[in-house]
PDB file of N, CA and C in Angstrom:
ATOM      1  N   UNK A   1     -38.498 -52.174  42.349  1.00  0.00           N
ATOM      2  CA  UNK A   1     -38.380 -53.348  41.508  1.00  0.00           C
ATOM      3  C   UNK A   1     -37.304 -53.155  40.440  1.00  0.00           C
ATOM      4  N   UNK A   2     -36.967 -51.642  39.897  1.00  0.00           N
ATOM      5  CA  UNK A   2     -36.090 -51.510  38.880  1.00  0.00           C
ATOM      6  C   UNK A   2     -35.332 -51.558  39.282  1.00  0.00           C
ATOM      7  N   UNK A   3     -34.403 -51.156  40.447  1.00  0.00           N
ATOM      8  CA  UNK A   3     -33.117 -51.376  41.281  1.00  0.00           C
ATOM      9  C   UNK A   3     -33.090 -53.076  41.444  1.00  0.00           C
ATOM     10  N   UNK A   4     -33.616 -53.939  41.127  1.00  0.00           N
ATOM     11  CA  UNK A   4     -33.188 -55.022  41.160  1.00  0.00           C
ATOM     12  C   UNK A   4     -32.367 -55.463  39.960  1.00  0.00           C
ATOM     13  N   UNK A   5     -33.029 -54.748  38.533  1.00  0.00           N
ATOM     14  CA  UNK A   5     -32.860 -55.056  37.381  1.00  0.00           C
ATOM     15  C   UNK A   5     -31.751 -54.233  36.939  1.00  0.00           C
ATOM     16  N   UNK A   6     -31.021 -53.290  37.647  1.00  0.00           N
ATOM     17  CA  UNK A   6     -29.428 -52.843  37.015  1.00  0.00           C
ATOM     18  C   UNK A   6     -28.888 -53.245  37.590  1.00  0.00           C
ATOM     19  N   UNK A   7     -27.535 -53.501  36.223  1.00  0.00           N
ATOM     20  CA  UNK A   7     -26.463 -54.357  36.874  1.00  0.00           C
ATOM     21  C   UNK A   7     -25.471 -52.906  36.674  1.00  0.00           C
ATOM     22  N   UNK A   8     -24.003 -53.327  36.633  1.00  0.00           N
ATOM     23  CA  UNK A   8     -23.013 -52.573  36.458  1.00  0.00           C
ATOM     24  C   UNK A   8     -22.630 -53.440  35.184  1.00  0.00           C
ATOM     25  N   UNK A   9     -21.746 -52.662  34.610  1.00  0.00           N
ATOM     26  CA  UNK A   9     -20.858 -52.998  33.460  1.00  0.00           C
ATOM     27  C   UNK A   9     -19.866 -54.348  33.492  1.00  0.00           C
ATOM     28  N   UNK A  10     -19.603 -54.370  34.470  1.00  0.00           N
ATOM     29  CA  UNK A  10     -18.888 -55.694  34.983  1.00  0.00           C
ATOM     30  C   UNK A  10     -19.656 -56.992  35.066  1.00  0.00           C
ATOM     31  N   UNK A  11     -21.017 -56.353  35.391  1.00  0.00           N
ATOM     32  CA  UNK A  11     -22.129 -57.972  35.501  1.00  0.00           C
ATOM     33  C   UNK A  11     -22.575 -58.224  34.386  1.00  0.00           C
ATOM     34  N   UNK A  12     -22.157 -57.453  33.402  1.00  0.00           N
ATOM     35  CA  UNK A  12     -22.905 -57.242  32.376  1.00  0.00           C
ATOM     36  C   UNK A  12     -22.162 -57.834  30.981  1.00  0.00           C
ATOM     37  N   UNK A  13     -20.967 -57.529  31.324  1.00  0.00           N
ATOM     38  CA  UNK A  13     -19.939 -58.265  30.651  1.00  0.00           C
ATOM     39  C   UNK A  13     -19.764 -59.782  30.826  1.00  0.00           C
ATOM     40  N   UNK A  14     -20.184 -59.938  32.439  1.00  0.00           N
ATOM     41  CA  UNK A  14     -20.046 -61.477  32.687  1.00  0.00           C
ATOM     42  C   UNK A  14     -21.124 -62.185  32.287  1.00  0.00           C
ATOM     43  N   UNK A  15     -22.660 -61.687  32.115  1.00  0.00           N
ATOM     44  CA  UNK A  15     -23.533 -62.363  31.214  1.00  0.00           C
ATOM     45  C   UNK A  15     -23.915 -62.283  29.842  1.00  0.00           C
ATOM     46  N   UNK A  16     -22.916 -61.293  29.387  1.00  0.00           N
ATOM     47  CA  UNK A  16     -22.551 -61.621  28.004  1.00  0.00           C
ATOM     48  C   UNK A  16     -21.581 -62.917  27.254  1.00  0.00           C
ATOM     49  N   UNK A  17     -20.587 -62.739  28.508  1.00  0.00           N
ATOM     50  CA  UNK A  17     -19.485 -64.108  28.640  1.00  0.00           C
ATOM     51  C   UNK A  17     -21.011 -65.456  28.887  1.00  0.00           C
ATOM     52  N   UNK A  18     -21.334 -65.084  29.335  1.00  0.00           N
ATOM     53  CA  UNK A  18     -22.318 -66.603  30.196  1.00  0.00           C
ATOM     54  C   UNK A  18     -23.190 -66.916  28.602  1.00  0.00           C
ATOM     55  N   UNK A  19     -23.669 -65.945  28.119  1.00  0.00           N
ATOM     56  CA  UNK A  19     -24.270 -65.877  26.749  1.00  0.00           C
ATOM     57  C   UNK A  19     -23.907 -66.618  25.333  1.00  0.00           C
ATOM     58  N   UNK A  20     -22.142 -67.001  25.653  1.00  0.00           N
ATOM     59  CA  UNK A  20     -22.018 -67.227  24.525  1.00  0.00           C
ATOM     60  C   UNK A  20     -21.947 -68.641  24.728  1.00  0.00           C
ATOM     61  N   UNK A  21     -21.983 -69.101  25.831  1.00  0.00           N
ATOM     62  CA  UNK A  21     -22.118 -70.357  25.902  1.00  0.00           C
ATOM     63  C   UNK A  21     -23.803 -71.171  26.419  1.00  0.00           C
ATOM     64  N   UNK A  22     -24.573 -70.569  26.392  1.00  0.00           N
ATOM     65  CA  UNK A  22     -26.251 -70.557  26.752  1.00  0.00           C
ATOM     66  C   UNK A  22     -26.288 -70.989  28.131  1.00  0.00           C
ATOM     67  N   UNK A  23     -25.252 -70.286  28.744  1.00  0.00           N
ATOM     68  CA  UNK A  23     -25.888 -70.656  30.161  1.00  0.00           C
ATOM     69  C   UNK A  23     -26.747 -69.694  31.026  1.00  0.00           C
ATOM     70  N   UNK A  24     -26.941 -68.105  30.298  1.00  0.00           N
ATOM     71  CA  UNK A  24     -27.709 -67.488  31.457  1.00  0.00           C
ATOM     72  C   UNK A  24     -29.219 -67.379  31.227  1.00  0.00           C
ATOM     73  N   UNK A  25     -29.666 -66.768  32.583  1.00  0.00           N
ATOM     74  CA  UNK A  25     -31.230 -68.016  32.668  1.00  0.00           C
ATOM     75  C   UNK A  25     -31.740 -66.444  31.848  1.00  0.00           C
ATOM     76  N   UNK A  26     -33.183 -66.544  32.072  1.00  0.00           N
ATOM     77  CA  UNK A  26     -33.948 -65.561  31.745  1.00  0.00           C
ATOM     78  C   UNK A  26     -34.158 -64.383  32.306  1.00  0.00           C
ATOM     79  N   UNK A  27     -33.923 -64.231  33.311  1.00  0.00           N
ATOM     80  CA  UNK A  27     -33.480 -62.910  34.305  1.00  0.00           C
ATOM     81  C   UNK A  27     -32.370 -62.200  34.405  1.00  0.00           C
ATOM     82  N   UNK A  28     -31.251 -63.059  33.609  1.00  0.00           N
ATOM     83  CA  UNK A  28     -30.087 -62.436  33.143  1.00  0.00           C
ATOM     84  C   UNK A  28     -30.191 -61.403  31.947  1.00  0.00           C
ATOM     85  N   UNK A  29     -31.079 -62.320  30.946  1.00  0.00           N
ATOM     86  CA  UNK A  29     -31.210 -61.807  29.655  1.00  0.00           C
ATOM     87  C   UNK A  29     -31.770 -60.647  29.479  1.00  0.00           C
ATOM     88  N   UNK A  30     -32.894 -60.399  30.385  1.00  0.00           N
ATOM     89  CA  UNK A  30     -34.018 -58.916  30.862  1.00  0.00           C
ATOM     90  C   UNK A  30     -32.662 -58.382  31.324  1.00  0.00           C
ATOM     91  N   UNK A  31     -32.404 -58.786  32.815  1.00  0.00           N
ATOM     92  CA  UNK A  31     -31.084 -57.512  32.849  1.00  0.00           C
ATOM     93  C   UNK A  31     -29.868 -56.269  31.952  1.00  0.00           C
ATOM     94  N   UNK A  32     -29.523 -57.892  31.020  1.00  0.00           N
ATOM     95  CA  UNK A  32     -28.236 -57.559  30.187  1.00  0.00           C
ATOM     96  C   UNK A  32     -29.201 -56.438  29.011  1.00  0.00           C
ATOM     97  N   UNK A  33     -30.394 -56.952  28.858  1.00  0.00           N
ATOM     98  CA  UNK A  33     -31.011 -55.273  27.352  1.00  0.00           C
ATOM     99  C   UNK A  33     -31.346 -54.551  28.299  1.00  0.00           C
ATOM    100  N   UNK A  34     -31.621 -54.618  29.542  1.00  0.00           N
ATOM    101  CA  UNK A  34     -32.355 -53.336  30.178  1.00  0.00           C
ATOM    102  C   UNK A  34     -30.867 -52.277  30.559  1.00  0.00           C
ATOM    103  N   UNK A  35     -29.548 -53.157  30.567  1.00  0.00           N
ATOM    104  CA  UNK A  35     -28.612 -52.221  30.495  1.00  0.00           C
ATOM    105  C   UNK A  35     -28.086 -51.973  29.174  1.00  0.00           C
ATOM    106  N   UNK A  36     -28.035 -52.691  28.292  1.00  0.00           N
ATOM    107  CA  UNK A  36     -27.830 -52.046  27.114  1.00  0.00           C
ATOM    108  C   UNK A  36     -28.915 -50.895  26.858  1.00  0.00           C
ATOM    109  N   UNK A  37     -29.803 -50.487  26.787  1.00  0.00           N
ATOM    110  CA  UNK A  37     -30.660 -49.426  26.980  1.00  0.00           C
ATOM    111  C   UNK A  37     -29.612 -48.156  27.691  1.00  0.00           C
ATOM    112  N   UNK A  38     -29.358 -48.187  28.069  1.00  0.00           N
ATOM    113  CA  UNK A  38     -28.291 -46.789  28.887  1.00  0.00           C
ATOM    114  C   UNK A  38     -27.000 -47.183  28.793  1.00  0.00           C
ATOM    115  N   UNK A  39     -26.495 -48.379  28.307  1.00  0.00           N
ATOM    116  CA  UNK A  39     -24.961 -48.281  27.627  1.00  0.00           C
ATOM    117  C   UNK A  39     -24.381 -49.182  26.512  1.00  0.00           C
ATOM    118  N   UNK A  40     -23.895 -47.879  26.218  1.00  0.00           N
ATOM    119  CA  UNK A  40     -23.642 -48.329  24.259  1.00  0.00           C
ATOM    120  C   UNK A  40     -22.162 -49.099  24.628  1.00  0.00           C
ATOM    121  N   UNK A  41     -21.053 -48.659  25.142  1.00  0.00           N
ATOM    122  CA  UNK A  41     -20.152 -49.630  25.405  1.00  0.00           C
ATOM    123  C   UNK A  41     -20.432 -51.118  25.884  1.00  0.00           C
ATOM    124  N   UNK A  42     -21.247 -51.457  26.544  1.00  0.00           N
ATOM    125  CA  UNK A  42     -21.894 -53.174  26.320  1.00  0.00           C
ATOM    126  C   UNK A  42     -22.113 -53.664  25.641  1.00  0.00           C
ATOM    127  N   UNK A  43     -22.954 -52.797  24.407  1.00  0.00           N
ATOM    128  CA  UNK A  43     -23.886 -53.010  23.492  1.00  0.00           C
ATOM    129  C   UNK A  43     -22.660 -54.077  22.589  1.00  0.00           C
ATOM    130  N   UNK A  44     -22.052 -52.506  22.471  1.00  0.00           N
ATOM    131  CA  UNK A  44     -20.621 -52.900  21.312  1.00  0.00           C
ATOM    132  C   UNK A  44     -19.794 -53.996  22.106  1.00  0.00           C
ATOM    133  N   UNK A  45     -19.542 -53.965  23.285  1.00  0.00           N
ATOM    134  CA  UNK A  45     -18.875 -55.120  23.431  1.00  0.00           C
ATOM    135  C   UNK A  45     -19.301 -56.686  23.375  1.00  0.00           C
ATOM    136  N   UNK A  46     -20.604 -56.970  23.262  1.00  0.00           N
ATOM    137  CA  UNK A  46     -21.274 -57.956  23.439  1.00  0.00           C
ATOM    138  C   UNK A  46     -21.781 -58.227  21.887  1.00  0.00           C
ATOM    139  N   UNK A  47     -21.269 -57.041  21.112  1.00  0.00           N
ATOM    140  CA  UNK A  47     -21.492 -57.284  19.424  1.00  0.00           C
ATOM    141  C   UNK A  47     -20.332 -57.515  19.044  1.00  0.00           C
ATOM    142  N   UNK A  48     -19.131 -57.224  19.470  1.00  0.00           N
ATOM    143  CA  UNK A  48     -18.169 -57.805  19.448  1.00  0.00           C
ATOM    144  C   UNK A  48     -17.904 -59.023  19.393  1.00  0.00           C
ATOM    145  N   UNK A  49     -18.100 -59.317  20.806  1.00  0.00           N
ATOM    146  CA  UNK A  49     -17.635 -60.436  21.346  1.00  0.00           C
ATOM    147  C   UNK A  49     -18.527 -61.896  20.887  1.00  0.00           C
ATOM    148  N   UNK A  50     -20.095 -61.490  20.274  1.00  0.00           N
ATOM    149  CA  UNK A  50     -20.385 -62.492  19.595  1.00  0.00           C
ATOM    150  C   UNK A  50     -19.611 -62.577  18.293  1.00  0.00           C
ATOM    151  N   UNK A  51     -19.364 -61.621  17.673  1.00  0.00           N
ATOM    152  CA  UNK A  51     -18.126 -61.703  16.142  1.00  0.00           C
ATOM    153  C   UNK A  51     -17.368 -62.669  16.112  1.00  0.00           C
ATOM    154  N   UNK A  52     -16.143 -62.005  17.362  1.00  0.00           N
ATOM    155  CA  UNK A  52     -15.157 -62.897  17.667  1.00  0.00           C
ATOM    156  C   UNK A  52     -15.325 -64.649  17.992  1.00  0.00           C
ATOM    157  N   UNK A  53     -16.445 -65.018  18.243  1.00  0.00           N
ATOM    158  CA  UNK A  53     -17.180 -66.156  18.823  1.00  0.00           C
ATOM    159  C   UNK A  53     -17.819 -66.966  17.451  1.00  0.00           C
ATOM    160  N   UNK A  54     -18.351 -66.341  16.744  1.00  0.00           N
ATOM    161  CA  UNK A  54     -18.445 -66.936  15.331  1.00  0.00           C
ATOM    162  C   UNK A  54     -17.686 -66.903  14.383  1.00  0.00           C
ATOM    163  N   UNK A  55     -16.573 -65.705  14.675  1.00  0.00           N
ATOM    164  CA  UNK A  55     -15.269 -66.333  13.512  1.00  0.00           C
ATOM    165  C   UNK A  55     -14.348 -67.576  14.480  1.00  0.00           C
ATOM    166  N   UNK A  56     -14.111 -67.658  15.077  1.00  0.00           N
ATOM    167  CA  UNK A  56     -13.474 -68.397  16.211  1.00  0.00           C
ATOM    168  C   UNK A  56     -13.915 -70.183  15.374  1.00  0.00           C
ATOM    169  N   UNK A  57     -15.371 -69.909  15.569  1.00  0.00           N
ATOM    170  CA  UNK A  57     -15.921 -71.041  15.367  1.00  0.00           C
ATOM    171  C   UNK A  57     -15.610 -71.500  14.096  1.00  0.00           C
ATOM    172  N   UNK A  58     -16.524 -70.763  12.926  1.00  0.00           N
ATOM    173  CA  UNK A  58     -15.791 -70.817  11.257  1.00  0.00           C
ATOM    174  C   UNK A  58     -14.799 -71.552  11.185  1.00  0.00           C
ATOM    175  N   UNK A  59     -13.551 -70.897  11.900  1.00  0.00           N
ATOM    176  CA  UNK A  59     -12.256 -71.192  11.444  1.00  0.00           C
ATOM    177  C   UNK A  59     -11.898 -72.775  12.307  1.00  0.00           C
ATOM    178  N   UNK A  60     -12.207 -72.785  13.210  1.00  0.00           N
ATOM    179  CA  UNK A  60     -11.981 -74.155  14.210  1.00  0.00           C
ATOM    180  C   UNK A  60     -12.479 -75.757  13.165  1.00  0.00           C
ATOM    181  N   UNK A  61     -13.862 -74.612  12.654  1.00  0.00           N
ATOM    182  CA  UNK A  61     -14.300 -75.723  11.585  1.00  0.00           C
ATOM    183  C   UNK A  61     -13.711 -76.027  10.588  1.00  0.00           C
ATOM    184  N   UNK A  62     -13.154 -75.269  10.235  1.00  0.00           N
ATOM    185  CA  UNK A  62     -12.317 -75.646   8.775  1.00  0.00           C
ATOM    186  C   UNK A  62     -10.919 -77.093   8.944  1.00  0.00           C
ATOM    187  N   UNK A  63     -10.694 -76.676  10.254  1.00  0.00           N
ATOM    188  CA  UNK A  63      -9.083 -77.049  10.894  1.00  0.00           C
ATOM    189  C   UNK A  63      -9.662 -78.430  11.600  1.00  0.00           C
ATOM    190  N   UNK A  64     -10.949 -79.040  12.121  1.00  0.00           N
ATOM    191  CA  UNK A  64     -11.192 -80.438  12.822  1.00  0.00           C
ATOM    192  C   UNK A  64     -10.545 -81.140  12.236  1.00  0.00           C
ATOM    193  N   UNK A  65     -10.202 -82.096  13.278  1.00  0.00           N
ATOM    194  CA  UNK A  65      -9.430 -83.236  12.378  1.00  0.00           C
ATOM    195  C   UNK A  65      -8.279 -83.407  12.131  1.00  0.00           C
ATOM    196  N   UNK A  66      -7.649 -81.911  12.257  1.00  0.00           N
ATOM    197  CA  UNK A  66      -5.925 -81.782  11.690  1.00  0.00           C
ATOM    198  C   UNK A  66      -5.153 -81.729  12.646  1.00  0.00           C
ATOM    199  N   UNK A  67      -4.667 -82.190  13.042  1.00  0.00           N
ATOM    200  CA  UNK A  67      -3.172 -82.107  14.022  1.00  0.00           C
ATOM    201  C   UNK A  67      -2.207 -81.525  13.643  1.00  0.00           C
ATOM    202  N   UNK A  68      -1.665 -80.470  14.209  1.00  0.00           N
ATOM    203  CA  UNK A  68      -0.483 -80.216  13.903  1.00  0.00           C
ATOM    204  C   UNK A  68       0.525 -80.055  15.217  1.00  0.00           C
ATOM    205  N   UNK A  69       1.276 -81.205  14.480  1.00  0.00           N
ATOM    206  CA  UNK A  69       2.691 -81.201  15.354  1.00  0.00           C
ATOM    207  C   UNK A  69       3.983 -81.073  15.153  1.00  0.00           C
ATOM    208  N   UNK A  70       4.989 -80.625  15.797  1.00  0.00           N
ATOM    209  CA  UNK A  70       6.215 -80.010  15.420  1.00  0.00           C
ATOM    210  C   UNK A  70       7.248 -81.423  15.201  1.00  0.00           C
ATOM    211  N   UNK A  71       8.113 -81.253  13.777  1.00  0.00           N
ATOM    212  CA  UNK A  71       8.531 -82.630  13.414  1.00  0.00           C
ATOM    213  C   UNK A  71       9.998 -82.775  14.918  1.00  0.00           C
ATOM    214  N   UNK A  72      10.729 -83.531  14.728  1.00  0.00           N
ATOM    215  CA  UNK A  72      11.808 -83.822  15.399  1.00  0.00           C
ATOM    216  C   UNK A  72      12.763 -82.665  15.179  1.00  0.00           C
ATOM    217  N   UNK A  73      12.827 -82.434  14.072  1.00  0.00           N
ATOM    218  CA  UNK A  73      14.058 -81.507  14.006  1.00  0.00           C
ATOM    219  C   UNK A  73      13.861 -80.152  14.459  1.00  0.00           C
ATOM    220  N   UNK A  74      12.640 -79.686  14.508  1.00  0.00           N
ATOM    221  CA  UNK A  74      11.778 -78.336  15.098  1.00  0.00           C
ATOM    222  C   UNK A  74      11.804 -78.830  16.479  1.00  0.00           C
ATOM    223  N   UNK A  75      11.682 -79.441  16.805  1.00  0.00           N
ATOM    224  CA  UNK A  75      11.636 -79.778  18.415  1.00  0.00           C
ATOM    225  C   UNK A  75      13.325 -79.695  19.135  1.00  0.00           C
ATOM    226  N   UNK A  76      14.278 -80.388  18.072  1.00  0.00           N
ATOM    227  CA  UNK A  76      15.288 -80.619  18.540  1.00  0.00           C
ATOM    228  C   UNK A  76      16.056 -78.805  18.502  1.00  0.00           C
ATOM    229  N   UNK A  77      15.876 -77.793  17.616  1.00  0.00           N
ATOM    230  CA  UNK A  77      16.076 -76.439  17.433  1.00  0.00           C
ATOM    231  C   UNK A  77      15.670 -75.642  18.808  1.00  0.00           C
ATOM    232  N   UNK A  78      14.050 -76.064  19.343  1.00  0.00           N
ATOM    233  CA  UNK A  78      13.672 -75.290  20.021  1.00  0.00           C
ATOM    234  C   UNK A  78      14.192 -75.849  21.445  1.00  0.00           C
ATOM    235  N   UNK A  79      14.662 -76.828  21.661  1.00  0.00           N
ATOM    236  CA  UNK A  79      15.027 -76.571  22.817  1.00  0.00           C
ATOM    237  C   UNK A  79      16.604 -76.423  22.716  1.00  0.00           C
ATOM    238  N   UNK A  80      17.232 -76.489  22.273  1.00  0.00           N
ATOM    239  CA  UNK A  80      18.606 -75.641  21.892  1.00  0.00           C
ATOM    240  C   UNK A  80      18.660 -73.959  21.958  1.00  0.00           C
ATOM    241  N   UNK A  81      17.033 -73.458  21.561  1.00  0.00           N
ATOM    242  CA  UNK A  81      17.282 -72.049  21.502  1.00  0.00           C
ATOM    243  C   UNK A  81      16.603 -72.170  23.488  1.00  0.00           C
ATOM    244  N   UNK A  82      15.805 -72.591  23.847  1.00  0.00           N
ATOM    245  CA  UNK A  82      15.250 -72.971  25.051  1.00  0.00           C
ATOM    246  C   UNK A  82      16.855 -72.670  26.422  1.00  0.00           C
ATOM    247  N   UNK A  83      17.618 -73.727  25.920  1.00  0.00           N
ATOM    248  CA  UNK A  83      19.039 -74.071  26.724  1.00  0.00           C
ATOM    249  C   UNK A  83      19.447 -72.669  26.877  1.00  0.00           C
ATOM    250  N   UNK A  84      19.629 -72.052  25.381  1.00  0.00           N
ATOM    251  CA  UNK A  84      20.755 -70.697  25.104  1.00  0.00           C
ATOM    252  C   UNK A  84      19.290 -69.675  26.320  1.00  0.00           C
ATOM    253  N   UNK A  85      18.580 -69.766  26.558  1.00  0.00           N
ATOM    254  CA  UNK A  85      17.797 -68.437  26.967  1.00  0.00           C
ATOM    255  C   UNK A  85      18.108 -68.850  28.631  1.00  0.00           C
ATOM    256  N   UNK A  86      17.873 -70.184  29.054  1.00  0.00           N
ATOM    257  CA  UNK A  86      18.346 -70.549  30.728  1.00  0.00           C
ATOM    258  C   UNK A  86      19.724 -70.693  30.823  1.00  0.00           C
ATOM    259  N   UNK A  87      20.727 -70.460  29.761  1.00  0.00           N
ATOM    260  CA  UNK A  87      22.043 -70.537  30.589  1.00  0.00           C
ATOM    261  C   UNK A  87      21.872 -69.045  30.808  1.00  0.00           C
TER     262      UNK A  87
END
């Protein structure tokens, strides 16, 4: 029955990915601590990677609403430097 419940590091990473968006079911979730239990590199990467996922967010929040777009004359520069790199 326990050979059902290890994954590898790779599956493990991908239901951490699946995690941050609430899609993995409940048999994922038993999996993903029963391998954190025997590896600390998951652990940390999945403490990570929620970090990165709530500053991500923070900052997205601050910025709703704002557009930013490049005026005419920034547009008209970059493809001039654009031209000089394809001739």
């Amino acid at each position: 029955m326990f050979k059902r419940l290890k994954i590898t590091c790779d599956q493990a990473t991908s239901i951490c990915n699946k995690n941050q968006y609430g899609a993995p079911t409940l048999l994922d979730k038993l999996k993903l601590n029963i391998h954190f239990l025997g590896c600390k590199f998951c652990s940390l990467y999945t403490k990570q990677n929620t970090m990165l996922t709530t500053l991500y967010k923070r900052h997205a929040k601050n910025y709703k609403g704002t557009k930013f777009c490049m005026s005419k004359e920034e547009k008209e520069i970059l493809k001039k430097e654009l031209e000089k790199i394809n001739s």
